[in-house]
N, C-alpha and C. Protein backbone atom coordinates (compact mmCIF):
# COMPACT_ATOMS: atom_id res chain seq x y z
N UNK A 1 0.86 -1.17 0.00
CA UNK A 1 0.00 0.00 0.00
C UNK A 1 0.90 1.22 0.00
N UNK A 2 0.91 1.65 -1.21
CA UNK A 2 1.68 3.05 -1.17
C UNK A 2 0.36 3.99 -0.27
N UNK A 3 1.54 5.41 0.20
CA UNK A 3 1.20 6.59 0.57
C UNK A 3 1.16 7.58 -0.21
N UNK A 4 0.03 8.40 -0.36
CA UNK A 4 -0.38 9.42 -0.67
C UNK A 4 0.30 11.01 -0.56
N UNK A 5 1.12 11.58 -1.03
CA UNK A 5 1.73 12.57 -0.37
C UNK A 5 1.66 13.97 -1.02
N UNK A 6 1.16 14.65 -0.41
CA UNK A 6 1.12 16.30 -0.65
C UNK A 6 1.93 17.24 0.00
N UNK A 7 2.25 18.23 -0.48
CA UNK A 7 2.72 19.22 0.86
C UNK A 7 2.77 20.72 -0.23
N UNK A 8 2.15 21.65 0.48
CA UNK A 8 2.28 23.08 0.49
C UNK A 8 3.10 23.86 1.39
N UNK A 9 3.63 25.00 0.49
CA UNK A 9 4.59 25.54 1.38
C UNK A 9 3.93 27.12 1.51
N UNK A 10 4.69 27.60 2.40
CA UNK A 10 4.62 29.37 2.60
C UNK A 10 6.04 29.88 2.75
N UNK A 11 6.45 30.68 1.89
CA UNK A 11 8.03 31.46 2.09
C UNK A 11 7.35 32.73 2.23
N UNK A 12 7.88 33.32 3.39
CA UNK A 12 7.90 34.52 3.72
C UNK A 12 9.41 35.04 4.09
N UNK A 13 10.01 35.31 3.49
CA UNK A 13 11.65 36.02 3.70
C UNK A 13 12.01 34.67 3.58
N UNK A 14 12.96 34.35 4.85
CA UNK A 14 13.42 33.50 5.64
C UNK A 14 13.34 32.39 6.10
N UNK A 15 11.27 32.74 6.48
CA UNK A 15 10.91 31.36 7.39
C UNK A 15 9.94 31.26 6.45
N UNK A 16 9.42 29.50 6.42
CA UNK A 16 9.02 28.55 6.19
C UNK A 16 7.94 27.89 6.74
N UNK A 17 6.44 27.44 6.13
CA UNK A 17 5.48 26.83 6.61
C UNK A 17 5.38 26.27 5.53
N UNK A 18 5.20 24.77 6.28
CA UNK A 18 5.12 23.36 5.12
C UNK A 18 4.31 22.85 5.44
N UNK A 19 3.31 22.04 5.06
CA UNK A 19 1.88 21.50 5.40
C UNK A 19 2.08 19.98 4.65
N UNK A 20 2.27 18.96 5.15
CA UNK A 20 2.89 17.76 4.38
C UNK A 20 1.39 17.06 4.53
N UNK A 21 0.49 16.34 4.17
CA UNK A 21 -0.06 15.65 3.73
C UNK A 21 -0.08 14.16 3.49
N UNK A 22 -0.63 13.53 4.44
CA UNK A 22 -0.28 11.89 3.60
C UNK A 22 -1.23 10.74 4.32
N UNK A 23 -2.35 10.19 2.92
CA UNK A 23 -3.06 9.57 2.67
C UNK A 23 -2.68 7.88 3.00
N UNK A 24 -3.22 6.96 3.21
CA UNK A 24 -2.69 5.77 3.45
C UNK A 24 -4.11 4.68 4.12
N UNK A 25 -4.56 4.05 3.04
CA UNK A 25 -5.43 3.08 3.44
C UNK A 25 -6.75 2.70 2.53
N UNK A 26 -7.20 2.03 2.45
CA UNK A 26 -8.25 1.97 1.68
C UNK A 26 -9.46 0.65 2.75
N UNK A 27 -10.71 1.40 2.56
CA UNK A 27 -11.91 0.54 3.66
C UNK A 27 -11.96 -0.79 2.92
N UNK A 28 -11.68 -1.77 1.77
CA UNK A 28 -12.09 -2.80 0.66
C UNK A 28 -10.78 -2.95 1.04
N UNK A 29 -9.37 -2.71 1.32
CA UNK A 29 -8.45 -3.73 1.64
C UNK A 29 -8.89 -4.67 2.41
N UNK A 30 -8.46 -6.10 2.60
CA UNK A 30 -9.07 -6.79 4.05
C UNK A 30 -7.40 -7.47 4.89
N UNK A 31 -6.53 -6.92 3.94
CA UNK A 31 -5.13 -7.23 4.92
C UNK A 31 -5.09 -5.94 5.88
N UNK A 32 -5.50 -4.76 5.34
CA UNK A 32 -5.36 -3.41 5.87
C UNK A 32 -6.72 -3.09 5.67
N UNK A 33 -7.40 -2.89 6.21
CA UNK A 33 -8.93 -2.28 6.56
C UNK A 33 -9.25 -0.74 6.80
N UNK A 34 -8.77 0.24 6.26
CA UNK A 34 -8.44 1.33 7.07
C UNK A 34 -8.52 2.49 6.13
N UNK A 35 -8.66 3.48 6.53
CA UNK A 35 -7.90 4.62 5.46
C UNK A 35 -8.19 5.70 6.60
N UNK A 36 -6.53 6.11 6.70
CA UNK A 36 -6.39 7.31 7.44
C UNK A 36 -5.48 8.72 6.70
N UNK A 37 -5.58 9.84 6.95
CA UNK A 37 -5.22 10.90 6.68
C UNK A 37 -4.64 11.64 7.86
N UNK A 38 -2.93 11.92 7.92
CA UNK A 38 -2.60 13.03 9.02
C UNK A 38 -1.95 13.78 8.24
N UNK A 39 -2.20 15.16 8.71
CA UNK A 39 -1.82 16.59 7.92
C UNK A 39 -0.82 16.93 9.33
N UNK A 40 0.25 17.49 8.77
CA UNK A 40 1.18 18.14 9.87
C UNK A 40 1.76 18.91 9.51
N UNK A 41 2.13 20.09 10.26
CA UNK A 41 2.49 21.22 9.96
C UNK A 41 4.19 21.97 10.20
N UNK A 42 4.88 22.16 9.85
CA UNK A 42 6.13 22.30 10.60
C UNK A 42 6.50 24.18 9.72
N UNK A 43 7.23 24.87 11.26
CA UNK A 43 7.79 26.08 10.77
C UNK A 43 9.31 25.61 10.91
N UNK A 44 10.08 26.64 9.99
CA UNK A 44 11.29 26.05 9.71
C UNK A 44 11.97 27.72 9.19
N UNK A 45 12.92 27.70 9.81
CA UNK A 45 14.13 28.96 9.28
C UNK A 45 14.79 28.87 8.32
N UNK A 46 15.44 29.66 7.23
CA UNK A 46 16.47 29.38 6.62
C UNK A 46 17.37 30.44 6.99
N UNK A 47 18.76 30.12 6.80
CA UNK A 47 19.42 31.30 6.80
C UNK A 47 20.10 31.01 5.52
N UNK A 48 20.55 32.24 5.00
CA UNK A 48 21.14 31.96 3.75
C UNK A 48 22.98 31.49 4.39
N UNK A 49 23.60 32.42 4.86
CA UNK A 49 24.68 32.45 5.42
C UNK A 49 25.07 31.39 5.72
N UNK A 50 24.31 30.34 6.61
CA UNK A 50 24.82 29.04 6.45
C UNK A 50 24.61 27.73 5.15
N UNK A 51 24.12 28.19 4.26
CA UNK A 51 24.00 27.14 2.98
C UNK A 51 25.28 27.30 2.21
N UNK A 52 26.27 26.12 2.82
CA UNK A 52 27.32 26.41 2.22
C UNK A 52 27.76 25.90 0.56
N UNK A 53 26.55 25.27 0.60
CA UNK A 53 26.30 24.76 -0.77
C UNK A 53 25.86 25.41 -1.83
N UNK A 54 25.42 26.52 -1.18
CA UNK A 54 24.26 27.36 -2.22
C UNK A 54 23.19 27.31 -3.02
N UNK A 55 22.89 26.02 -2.42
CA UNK A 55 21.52 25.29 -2.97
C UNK A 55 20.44 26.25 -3.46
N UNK A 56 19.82 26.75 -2.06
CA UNK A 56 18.71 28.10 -2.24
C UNK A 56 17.75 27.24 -1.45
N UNK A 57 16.84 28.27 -0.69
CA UNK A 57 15.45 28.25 -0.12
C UNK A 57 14.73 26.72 -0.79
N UNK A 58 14.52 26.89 -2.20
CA UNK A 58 13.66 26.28 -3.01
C UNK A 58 14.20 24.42 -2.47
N UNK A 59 15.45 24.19 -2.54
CA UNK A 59 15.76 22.94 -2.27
C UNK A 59 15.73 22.69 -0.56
N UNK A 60 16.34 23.57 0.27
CA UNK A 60 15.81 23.41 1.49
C UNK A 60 14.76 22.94 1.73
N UNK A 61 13.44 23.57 1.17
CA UNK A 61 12.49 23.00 1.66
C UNK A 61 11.82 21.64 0.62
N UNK A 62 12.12 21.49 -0.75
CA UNK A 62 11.74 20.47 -1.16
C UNK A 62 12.50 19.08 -0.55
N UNK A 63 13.78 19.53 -0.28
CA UNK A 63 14.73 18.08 0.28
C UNK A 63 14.95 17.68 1.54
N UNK A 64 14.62 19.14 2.22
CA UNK A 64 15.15 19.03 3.36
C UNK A 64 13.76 19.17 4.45
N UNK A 65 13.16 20.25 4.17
CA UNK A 65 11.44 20.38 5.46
C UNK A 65 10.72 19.73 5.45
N UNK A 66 10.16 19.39 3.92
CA UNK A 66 8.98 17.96 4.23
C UNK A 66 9.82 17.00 4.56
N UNK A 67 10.81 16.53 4.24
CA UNK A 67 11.87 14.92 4.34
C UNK A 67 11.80 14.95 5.85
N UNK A 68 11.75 16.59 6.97
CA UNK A 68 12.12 16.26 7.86
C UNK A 68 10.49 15.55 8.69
N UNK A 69 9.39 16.14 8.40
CA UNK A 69 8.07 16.42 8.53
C UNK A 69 7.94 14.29 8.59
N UNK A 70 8.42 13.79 7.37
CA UNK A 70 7.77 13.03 7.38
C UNK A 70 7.72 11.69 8.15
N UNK A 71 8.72 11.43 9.08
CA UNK A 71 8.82 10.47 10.78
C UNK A 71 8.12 11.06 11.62
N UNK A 72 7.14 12.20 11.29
CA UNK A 72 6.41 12.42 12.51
C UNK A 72 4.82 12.16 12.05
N UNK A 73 4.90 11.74 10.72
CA UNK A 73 3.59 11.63 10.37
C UNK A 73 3.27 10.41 9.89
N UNK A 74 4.80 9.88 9.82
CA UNK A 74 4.92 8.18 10.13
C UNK A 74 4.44 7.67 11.13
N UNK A 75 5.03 8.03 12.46
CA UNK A 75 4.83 7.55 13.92
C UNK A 75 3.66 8.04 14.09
N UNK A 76 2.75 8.96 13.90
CA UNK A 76 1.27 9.02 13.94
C UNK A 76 0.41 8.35 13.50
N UNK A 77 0.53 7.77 12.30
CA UNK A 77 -0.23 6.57 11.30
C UNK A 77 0.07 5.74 12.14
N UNK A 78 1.26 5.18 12.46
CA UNK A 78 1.92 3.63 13.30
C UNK A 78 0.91 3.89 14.59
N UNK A 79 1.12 4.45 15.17
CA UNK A 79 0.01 4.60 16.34
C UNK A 79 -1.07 4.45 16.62
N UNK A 80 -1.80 5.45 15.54
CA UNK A 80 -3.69 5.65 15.41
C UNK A 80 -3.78 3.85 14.93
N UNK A 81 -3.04 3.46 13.93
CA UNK A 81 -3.29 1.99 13.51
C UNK A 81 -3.02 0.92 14.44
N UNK A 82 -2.16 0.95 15.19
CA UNK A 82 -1.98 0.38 16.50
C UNK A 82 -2.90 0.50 17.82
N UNK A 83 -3.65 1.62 17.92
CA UNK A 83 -4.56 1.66 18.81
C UNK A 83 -5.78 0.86 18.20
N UNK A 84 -5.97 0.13 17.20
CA UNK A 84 -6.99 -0.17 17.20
C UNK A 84 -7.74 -1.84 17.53
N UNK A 85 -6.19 -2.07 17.94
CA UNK A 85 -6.59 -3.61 19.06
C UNK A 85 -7.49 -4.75 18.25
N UNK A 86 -7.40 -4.26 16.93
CA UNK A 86 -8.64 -5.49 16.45
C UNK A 86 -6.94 -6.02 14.87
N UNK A 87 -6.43 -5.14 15.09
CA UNK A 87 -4.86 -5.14 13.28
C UNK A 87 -3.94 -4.70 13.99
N UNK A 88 -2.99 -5.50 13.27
CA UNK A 88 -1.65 -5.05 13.72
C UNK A 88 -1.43 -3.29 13.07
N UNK A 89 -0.57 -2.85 14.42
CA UNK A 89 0.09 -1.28 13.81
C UNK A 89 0.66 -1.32 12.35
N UNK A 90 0.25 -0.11 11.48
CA UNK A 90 1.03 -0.12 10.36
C UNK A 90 1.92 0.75 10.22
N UNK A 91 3.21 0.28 9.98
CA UNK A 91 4.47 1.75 9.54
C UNK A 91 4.08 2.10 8.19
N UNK A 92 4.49 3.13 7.87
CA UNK A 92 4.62 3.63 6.56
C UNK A 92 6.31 3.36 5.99
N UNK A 93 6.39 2.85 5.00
CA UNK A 93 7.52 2.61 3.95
C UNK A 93 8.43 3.87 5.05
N UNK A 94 9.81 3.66 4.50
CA UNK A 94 10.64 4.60 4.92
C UNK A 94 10.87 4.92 3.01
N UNK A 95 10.84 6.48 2.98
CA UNK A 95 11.12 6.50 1.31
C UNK A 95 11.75 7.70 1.32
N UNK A 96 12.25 7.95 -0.18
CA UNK A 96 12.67 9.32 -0.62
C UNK A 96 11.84 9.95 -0.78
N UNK A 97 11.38 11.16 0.15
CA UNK A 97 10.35 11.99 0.47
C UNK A 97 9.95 12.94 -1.12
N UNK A 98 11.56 13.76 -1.10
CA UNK A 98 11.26 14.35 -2.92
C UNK A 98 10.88 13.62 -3.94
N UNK A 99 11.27 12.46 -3.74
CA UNK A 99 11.01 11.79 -5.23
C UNK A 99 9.43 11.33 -5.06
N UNK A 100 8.68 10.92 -3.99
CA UNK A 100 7.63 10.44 -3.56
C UNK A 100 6.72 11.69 -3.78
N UNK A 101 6.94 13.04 -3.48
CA UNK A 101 6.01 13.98 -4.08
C UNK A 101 6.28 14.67 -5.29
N UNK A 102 7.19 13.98 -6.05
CA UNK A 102 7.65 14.27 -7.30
C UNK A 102 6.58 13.61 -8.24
N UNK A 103 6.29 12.18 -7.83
CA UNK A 103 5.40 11.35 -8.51
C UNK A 103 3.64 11.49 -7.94
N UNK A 104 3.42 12.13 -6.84
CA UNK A 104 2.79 12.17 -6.32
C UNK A 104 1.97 13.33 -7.16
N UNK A 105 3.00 14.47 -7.61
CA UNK A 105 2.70 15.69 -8.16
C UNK A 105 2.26 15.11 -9.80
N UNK A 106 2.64 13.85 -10.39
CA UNK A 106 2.85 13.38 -11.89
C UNK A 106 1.46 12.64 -11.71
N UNK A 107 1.19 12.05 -10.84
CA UNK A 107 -0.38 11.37 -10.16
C UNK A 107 -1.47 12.54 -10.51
N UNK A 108 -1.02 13.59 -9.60
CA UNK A 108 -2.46 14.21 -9.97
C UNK A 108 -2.42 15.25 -11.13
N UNK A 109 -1.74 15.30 -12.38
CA UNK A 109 -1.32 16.36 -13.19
C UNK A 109 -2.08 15.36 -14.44
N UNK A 110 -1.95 14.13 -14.15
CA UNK A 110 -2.71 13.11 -15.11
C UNK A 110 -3.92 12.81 -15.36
């Protein structure tokens, strides 16, 4: 069962609001019975001064803010699915976060 993944951002100067998104379940599975949705939100700084790479804002947050966003919205799914005493807890895949809303973005453009 792949995951579903969205995320919107907000750049204002500096700082950063990312809204990551991610879908996971369907009610007609009968190995997985379920379909849950957690949205999470993370603020995040950039400074330019320390990007010694010179990447830019734009890759910070595609590689680096949702990628960080998304073990916390892992361990929330693992949980809510684990509390439910009737199925085992489900993890979500560990994946490449950019490339996963890269295709995610090619999903709904189709």
């Amino acid at each position: 069962m792949s995951p579903k993944l969205a995320a919107n951002q907000h750049i204002d100067g500096n700082r950063i609001q990312i809204e990551l998104n991610i879908r996971v379940g369907s009610k007609t599975e009968t190995q997985l019975p379920f379909s849950a949705m957690v949205e999470i939100e993370g603020s995040f700084d950039y400074h330019p001064d320390e990007d010694k790479t010179s990447k830019g804002i734009t890759t910070f947050v595609r590689d680096n803010a949702v990628a960080i966003l998304y073990p916390y919205a892992r361990a929330l799914i693992a949980q809510l699915t684990l509390s439910s005493n009737e199925f085992p807890g489900y993890n979500l895949p560990t994946i490449n976060v950019p490339e996963a809303l890269k295709l995610s973005d090619l999903a709904a453009k189709s």
